[in-house]
Structures are given as structure tokens and as C-alpha cells.
C-alpha atoms as a PDB file:
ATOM      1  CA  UNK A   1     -10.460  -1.356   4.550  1.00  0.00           C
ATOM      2  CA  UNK A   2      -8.375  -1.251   7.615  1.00  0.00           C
ATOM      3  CA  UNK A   3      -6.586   2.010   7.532  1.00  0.00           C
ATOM      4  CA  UNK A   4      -4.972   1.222  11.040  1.00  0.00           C
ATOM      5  CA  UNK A   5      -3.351  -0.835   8.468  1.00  0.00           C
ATOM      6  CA  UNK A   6      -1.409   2.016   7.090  1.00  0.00           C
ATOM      7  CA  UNK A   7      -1.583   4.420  10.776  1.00  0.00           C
ATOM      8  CA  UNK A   8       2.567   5.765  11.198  1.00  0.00           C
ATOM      9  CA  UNK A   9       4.485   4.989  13.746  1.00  0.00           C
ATOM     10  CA  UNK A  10       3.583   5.459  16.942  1.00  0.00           C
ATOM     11  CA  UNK A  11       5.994   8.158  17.636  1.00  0.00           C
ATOM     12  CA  UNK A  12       5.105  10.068  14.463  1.00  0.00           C
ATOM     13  CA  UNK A  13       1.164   9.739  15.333  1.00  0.00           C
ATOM     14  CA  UNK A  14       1.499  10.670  18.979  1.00  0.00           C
ATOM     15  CA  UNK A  15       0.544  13.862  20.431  1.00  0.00           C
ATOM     16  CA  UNK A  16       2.999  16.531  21.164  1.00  0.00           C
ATOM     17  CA  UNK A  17       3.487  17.389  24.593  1.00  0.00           C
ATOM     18  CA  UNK A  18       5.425  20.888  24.135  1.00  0.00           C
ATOM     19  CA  UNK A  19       6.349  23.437  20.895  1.00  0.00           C
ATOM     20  CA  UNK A  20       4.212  25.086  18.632  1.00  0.00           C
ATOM     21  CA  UNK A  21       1.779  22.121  18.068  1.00  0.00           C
ATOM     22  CA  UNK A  22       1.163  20.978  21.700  1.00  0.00           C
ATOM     23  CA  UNK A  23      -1.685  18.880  22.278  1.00  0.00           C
ATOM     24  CA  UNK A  24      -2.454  18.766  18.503  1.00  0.00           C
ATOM     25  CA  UNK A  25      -2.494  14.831  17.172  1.00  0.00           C
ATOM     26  CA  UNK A  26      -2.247  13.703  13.532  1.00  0.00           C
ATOM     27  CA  UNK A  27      -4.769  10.720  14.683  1.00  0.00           C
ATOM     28  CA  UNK A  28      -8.007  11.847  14.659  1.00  0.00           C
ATOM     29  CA  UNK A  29      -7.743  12.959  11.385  1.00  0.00           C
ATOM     30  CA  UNK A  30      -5.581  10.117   9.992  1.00  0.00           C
ATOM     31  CA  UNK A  31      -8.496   8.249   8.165  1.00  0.00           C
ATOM     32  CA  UNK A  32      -9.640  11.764   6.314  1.00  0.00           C
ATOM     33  CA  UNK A  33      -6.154  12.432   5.212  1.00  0.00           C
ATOM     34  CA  UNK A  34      -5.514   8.167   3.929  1.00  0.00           C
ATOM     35  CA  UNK A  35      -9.136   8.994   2.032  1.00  0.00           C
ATOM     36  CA  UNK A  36      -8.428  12.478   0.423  1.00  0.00           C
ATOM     37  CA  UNK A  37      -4.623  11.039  -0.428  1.00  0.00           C
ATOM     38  CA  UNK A  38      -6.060   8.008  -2.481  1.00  0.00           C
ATOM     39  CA  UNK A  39      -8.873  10.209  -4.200  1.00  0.00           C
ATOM     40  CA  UNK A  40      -6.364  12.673  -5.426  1.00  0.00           C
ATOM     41  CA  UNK A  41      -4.378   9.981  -6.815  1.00  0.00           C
ATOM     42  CA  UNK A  42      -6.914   8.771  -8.343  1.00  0.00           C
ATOM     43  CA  UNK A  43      -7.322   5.619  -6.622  1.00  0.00           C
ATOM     44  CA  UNK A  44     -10.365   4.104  -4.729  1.00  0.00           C
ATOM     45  CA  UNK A  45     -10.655   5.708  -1.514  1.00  0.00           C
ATOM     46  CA  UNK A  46     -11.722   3.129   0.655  1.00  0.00           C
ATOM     47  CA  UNK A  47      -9.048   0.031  -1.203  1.00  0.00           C
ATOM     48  CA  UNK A  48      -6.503   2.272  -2.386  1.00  0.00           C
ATOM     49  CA  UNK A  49      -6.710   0.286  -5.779  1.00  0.00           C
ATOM     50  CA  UNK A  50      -6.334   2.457  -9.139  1.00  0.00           C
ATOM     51  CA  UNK A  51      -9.486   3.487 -10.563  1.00  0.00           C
ATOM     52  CA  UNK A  52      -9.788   2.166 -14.242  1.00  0.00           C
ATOM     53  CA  UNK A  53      -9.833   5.827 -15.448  1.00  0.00           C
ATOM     54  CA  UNK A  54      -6.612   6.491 -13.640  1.00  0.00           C
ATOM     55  CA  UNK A  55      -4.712   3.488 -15.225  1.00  0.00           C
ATOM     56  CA  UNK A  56      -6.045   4.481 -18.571  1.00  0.00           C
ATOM     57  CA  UNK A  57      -4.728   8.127 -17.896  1.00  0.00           C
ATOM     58  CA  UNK A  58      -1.175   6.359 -17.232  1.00  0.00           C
ATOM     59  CA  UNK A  59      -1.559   4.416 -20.696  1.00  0.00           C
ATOM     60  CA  UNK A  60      -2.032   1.116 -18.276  1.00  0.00           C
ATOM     61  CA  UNK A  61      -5.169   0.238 -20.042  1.00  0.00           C
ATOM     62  CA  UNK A  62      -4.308  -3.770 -20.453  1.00  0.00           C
ATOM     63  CA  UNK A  63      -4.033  -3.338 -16.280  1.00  0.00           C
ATOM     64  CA  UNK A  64      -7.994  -2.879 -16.435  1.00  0.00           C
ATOM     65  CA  UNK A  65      -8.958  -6.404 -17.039  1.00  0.00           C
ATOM     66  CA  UNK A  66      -7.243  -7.550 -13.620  1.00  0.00           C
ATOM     67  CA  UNK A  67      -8.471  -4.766 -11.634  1.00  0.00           C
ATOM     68  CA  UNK A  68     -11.043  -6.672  -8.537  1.00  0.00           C
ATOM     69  CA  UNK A  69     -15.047  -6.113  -9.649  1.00  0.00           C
END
């Protein structure tokens, strides 16, 4: 998946030009932090669909069936 898809703004993913973060950006790292987000969801990390185990955990098990193979 695209996760440009889901990049912020381009205000809130620009680099700081002054303070306590200068010349720190949320960018290169944006893709990591989508990835480890979804996993500790519990949702695929690449789609961002549910895993079946995590829809089972949430008593969603008749959600399972339509779930993409």
C-alpha cells in the first residue's frame, strides 16, 4: 500500500526551521511509524485491514468471512 496515502499535512510533516527540534522531520520515518501503528493494533501492516485474530479478540468473529484472502 500507498502510505503517501495517509502522509499529514504538509505543514505538520515539514521540517522545523527553529526551536528545540530544528532540522528534525517526521518524514523519513513516517512509513516505520504507519507500520508499527497498524501492528500494534493489530491490523495488517502493510493494508491496515484487521487481522482475523484481532476481530475475534473484539467478539467480531462473523466479520472474518468478509475479510480480503
Amino acid at each position: 500500500m500507498d502510505l503517501s496515502l495517509e502522509a499529514p499535512s504538509p505543514r505538520y510533516g515539514s521540517t522545523p526551521v527553529d526551536g528545540p527540534a530544528e532540522g528534525v522531520g517526521i518524514m523519513r520515518r513516517w512509513g516505520f511509524m504507519v507500520r508499527n501503528y497498524r501492528r500494534l493494533m493489530g491490523w495488517d501492516e502493510e493494508t491496515g485491514v484487521p487481522l482475523p485474530e484481532t476481530l475475534r479478540k473484539l467478539g467480531l468473529e462473523e466479520l472474518v468471512k468478509d475479510l480480503p484472502t
